[in-house]
N, C-alpha and C. Protein backbone atom coordinates (compact mmCIF):
# COMPACT_ATOMS: atom_id res chain seq x y z
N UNK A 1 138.65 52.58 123.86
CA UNK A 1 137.63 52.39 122.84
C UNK A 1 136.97 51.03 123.03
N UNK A 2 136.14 50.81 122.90
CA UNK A 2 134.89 49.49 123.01
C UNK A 2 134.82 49.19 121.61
N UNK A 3 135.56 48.06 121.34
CA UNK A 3 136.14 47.21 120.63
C UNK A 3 134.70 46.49 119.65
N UNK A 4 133.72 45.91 120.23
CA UNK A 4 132.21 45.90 119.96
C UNK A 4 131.89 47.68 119.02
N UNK A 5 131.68 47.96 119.47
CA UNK A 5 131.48 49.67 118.69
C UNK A 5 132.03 49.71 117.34
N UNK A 6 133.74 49.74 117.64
CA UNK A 6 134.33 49.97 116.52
C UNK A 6 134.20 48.98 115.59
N UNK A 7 133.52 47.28 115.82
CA UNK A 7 133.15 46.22 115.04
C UNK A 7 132.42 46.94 114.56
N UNK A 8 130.95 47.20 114.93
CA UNK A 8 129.39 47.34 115.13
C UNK A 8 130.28 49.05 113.23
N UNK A 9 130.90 49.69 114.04
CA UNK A 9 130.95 50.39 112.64
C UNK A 9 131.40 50.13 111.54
N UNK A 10 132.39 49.21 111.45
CA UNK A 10 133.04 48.79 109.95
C UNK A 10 131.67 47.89 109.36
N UNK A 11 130.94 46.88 110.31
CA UNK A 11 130.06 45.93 109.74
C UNK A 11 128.80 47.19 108.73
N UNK A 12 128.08 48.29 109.79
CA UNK A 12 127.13 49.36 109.39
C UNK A 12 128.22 50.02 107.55
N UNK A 13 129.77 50.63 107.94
CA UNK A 13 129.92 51.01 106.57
C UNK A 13 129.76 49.50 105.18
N UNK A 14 129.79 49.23 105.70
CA UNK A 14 130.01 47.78 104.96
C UNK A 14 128.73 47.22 104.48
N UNK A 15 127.95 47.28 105.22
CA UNK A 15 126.36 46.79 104.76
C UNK A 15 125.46 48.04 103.99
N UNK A 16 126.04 49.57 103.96
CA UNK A 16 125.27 50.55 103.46
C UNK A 16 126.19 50.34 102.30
N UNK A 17 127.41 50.18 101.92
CA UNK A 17 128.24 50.21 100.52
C UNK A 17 127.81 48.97 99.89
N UNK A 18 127.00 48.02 100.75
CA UNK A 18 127.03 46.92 100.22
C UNK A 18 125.44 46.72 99.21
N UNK A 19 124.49 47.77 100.45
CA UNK A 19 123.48 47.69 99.74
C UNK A 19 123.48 49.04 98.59
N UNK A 20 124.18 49.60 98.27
CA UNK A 20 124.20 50.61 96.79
C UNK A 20 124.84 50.49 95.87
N UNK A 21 125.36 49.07 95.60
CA UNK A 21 126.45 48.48 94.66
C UNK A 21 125.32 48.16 94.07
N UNK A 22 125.76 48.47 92.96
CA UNK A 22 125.51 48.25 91.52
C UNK A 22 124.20 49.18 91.46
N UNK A 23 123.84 50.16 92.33
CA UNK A 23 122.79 51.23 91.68
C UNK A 23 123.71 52.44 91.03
N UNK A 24 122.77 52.78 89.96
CA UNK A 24 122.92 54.03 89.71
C UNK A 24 122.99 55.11 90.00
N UNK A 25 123.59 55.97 89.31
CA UNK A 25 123.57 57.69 89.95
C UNK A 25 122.45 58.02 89.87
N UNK A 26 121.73 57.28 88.89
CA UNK A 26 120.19 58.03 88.53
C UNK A 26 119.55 57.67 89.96
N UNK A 27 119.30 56.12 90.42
CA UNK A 27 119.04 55.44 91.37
C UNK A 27 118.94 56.48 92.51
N UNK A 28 120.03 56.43 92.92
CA UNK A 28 121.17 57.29 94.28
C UNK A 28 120.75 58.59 94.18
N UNK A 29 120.20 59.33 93.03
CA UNK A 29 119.81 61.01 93.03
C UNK A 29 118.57 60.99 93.27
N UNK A 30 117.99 60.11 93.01
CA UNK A 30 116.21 59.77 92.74
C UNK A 30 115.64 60.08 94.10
N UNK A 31 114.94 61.23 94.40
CA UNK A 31 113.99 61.52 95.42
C UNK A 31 112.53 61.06 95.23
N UNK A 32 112.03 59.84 95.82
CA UNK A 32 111.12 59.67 95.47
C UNK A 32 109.57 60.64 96.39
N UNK A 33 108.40 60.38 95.75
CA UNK A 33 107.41 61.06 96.03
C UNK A 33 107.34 60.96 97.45
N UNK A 34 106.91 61.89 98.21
CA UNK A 34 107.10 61.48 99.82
C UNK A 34 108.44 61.69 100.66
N UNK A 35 109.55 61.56 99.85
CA UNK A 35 110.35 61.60 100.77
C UNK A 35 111.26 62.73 100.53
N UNK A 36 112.19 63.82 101.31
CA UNK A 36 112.89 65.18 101.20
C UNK A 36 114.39 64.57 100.90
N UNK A 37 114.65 63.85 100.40
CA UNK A 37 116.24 62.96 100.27
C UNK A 37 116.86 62.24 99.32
N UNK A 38 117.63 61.75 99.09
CA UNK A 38 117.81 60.75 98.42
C UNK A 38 118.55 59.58 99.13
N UNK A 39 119.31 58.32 98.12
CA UNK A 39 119.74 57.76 98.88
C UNK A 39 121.27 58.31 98.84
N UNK A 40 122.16 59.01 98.39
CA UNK A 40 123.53 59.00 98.17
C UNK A 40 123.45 60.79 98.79
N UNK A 41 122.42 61.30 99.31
CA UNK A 41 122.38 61.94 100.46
C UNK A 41 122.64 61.62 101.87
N UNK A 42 122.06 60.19 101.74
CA UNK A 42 122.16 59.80 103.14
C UNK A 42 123.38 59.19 103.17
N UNK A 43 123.73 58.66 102.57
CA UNK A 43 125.32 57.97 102.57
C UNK A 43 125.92 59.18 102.88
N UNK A 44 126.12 60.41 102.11
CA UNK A 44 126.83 61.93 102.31
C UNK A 44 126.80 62.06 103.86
N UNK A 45 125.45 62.03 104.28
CA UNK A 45 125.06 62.26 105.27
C UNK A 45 126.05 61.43 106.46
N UNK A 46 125.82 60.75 106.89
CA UNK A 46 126.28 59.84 106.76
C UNK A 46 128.15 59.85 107.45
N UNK A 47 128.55 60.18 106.44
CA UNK A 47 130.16 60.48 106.32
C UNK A 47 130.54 61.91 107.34
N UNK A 48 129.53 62.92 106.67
CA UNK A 48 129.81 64.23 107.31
C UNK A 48 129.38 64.14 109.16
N UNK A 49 128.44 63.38 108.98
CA UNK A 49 128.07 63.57 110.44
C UNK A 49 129.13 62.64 111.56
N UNK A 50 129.59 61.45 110.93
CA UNK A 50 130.58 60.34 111.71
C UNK A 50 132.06 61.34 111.99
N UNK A 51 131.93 62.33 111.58
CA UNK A 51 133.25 63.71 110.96
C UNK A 51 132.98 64.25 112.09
N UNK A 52 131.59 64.83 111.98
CA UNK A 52 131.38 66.38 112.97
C UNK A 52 131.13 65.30 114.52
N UNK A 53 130.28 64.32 114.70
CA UNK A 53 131.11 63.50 116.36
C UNK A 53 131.91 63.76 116.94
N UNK A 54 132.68 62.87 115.94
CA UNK A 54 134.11 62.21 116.53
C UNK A 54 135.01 63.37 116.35
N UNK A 55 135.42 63.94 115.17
CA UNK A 55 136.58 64.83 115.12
C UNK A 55 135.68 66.50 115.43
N UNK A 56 134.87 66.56 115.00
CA UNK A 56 134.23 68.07 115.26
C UNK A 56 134.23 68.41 116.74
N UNK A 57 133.85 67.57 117.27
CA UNK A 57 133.39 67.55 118.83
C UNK A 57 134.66 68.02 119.58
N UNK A 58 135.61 66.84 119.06
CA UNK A 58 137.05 66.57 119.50
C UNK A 58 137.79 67.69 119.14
N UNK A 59 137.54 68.70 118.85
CA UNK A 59 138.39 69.71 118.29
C UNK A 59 139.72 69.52 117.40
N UNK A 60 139.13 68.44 116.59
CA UNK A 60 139.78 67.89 115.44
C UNK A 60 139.70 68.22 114.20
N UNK A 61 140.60 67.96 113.10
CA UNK A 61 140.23 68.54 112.03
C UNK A 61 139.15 67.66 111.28
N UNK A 62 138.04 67.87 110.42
CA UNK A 62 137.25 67.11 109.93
C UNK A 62 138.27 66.24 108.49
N UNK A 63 138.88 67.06 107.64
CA UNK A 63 139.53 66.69 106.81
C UNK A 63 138.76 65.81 105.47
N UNK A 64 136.93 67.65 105.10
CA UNK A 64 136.65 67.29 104.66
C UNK A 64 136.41 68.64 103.92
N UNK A 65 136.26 68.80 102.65
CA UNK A 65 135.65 70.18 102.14
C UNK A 65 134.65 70.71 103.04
N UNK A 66 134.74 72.08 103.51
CA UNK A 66 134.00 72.71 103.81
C UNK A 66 132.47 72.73 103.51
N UNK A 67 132.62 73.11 101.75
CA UNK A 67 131.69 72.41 100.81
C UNK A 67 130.51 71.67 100.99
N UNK A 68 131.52 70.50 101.28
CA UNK A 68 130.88 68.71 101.22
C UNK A 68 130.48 68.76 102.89
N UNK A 69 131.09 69.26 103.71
CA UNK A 69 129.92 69.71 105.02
C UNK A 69 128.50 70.55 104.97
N UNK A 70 128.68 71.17 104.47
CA UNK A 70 127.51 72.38 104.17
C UNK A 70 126.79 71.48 104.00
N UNK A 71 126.40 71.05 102.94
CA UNK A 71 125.76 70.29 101.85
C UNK A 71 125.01 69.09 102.53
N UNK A 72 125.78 68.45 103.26
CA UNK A 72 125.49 67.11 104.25
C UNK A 72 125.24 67.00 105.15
N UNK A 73 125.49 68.03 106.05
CA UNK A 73 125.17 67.92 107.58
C UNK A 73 123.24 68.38 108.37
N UNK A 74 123.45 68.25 109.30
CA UNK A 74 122.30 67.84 109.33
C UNK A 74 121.03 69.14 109.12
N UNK A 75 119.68 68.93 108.50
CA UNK A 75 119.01 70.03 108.59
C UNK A 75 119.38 70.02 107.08
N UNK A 76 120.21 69.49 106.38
CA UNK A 76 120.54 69.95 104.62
C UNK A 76 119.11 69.03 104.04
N UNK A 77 119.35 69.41 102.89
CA UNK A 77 118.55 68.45 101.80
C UNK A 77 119.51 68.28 100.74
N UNK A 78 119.02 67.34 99.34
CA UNK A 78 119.87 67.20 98.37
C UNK A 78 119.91 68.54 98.00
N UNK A 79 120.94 69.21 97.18
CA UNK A 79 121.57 70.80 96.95
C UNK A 79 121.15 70.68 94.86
N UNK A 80 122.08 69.29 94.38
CA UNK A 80 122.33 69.24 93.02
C UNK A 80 122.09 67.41 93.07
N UNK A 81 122.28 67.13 91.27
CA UNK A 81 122.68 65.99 91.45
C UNK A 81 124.13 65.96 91.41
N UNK A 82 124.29 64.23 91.99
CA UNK A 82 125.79 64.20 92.26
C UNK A 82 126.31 63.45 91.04
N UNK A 83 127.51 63.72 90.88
CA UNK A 83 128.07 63.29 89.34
C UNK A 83 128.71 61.89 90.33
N UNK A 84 129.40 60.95 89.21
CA UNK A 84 129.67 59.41 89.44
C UNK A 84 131.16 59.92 90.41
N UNK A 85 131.79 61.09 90.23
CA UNK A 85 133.25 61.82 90.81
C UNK A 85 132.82 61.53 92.12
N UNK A 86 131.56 62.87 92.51
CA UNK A 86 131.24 62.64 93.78
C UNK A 86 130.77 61.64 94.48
N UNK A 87 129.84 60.87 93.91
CA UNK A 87 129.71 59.68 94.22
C UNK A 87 131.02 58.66 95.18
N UNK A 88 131.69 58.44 94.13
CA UNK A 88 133.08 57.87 94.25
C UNK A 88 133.81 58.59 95.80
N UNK A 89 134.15 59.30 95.58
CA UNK A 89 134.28 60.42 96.68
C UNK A 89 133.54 60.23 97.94
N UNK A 90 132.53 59.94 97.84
CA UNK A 90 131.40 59.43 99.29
C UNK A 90 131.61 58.28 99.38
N UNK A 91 131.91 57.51 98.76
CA UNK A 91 132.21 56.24 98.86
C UNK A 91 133.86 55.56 99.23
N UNK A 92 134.42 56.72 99.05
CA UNK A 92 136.18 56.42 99.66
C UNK A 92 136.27 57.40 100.98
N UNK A 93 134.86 57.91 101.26
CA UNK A 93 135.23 58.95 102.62
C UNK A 93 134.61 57.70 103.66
N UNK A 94 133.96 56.81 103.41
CA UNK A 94 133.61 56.01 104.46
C UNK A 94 134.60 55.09 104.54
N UNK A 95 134.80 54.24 103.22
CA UNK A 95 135.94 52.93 103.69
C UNK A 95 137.08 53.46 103.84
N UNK A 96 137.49 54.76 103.99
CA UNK A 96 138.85 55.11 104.65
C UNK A 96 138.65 55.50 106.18
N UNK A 97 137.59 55.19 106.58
CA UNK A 97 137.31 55.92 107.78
C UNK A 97 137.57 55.04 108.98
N UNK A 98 137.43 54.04 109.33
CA UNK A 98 137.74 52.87 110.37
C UNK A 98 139.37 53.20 110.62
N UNK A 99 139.78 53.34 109.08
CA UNK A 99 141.14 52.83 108.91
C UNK A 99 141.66 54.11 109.52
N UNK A 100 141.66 55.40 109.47
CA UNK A 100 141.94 56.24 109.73
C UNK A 100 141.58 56.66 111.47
N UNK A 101 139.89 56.23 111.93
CA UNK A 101 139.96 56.52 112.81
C UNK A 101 140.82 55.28 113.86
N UNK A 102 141.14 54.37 113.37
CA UNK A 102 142.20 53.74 114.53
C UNK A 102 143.34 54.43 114.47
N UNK A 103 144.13 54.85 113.73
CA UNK A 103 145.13 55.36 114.03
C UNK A 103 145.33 56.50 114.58
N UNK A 104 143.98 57.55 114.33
CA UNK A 104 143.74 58.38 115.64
C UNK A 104 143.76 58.30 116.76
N UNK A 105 143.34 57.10 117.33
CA UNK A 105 142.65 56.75 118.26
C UNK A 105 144.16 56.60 118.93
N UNK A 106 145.35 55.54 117.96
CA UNK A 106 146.18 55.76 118.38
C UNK A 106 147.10 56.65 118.81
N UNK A 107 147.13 57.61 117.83
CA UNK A 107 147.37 58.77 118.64
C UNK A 107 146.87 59.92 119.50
N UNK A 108 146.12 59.53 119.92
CA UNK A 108 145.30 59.82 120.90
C UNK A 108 144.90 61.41 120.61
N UNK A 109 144.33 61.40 119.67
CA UNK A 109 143.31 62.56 119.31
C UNK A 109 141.85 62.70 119.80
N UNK A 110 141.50 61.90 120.68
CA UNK A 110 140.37 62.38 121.27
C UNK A 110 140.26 62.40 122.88
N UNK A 111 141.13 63.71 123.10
CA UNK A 111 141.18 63.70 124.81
C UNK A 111 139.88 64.38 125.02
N UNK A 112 140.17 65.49 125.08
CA UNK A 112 139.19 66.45 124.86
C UNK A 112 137.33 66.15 124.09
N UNK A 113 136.48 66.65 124.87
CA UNK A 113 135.18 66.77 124.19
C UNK A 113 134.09 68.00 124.19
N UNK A 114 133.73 68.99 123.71
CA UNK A 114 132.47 69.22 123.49
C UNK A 114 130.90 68.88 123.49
N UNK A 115 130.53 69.07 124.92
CA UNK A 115 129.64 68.66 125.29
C UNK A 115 128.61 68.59 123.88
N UNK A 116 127.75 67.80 123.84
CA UNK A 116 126.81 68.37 122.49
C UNK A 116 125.47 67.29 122.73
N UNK A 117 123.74 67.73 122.97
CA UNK A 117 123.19 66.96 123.23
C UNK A 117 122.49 66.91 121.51
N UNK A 118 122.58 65.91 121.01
CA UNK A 118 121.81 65.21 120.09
C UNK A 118 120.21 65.82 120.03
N UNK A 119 119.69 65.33 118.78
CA UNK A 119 118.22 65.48 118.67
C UNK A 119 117.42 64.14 118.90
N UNK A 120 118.05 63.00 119.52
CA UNK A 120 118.21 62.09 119.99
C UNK A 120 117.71 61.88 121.41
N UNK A 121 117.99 62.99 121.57
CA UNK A 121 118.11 63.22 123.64
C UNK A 121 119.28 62.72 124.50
N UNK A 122 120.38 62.14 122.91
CA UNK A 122 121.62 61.56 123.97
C UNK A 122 122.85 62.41 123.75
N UNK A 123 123.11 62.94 125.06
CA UNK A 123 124.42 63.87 125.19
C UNK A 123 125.75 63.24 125.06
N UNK A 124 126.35 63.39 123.94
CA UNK A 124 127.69 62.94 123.84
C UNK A 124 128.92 63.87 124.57
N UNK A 125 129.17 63.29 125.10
CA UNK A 125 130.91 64.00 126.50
C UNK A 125 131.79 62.96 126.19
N UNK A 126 132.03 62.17 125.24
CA UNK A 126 133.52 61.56 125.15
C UNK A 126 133.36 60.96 123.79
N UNK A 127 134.85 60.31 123.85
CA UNK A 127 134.79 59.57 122.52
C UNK A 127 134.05 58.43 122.42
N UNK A 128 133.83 58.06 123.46
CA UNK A 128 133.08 56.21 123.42
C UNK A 128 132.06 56.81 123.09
N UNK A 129 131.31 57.95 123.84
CA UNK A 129 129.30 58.25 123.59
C UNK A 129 129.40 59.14 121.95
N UNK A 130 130.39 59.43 121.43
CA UNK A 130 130.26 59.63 120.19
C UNK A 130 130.20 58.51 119.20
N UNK A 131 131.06 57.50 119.03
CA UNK A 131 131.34 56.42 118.48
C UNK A 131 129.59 55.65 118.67
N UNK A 132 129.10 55.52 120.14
CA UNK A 132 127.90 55.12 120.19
C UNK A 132 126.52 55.73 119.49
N UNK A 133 126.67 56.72 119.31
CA UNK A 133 126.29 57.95 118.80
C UNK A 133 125.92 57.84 116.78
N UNK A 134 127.49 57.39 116.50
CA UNK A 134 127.86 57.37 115.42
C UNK A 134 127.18 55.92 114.66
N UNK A 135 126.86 54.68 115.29
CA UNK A 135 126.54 53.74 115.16
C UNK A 135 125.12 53.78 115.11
N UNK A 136 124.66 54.05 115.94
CA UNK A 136 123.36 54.43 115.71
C UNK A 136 122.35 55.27 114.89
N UNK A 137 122.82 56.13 114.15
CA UNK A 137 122.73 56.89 113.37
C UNK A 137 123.13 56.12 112.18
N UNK A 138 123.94 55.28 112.11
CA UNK A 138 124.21 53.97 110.58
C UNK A 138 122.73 53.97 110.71
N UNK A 139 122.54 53.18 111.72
CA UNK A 139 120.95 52.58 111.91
C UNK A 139 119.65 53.26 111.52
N UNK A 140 119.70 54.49 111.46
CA UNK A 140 118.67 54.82 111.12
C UNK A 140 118.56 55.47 109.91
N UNK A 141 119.82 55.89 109.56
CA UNK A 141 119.92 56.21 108.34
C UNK A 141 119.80 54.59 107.26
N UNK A 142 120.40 53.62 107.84
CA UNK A 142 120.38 52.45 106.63
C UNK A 142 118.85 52.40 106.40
N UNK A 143 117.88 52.15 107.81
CA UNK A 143 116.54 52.03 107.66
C UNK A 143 116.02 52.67 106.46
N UNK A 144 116.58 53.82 106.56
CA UNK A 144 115.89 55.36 105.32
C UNK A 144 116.07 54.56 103.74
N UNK A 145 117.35 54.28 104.15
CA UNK A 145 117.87 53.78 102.52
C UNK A 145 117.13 52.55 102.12
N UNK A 146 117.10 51.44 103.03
CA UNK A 146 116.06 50.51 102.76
C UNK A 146 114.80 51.32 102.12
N UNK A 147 114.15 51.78 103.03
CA UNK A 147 112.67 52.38 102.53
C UNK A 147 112.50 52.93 101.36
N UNK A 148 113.89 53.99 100.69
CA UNK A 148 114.00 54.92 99.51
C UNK A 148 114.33 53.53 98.24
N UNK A 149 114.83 52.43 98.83
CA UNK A 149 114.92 51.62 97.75
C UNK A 149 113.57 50.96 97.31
N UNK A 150 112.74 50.64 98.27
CA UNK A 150 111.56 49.74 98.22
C UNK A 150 110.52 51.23 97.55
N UNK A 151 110.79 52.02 97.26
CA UNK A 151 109.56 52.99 96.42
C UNK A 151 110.52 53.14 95.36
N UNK A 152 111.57 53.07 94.63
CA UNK A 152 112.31 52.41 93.32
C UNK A 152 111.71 51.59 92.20
């Protein structure tokens, strides 16, 4: 694992939890004019997709409601609003996630890969081009959330 990467992701969960503290559910549900989303979609988003990478790819278990995939993955839109439960819930599926994926890592749950080319144009074949994958996608999703805050 590329040690840079796995930084580069705790800093990305850390700066998107950092910028939705202290908004509201109302805030976080709020689709504004122009845009097909919200922001606590994209956080959803977000979670489910760093899931379907790394462990989906890997023929791993996601070790997430079925549900809460549907709902989030990519090609979805917001479904409902989300109550402060779920909220909470999106918000303990990311900061448990570093923590969890090192100890995968330690046990070496990602031999194996599933080729899969992105809408990106970048083909992920291992765990490092997923993880790279996964980081980058912080990135453009935080961009979104910036933007959905500045029409607030």
């Amino acid at each position: 694992m590329i040690e840079a990467e796995f930084k580069m992701l705790k800093t990305s969960i850390t700066n998107v939890l950092n910028i939705i503290e202290g908004l509201t559910n109302l805030q976080m549900n709020e689709i504004p004019k122009g845009f097909s989303n919200n922001i606590i979609w994209n956080v959803a988003h977000l979670s489910v997709t760093q899931k379907l990478l790394i462990y989906g790819l890997s023929n791993n278990d996601l070790n997430l409601p079925e549900e809460f995939v549907s709902h989030f993955r990519k090609g979805t839109k917001p479904q409902h609003y989300l109550s402060n439960d779920e909220i909470n819930f999106v918000k303990d599926e990311l900061l448990k996630f570093p923590t969890q994926l090192k100890q995968d890592i330690l046990n070496q749950k990602f031999k194996n890969y599933k080729a899969y080319p992105t809408s990106y144009n970048f083909e992920i074949t291992n765990f490092n081009e997923a993880l790279v994958m996964v980081n980058l996608h912080y990135g453009l999703h935080f961009s979104t959330i910036l933007r959905l805050l500045k029409k607030m």
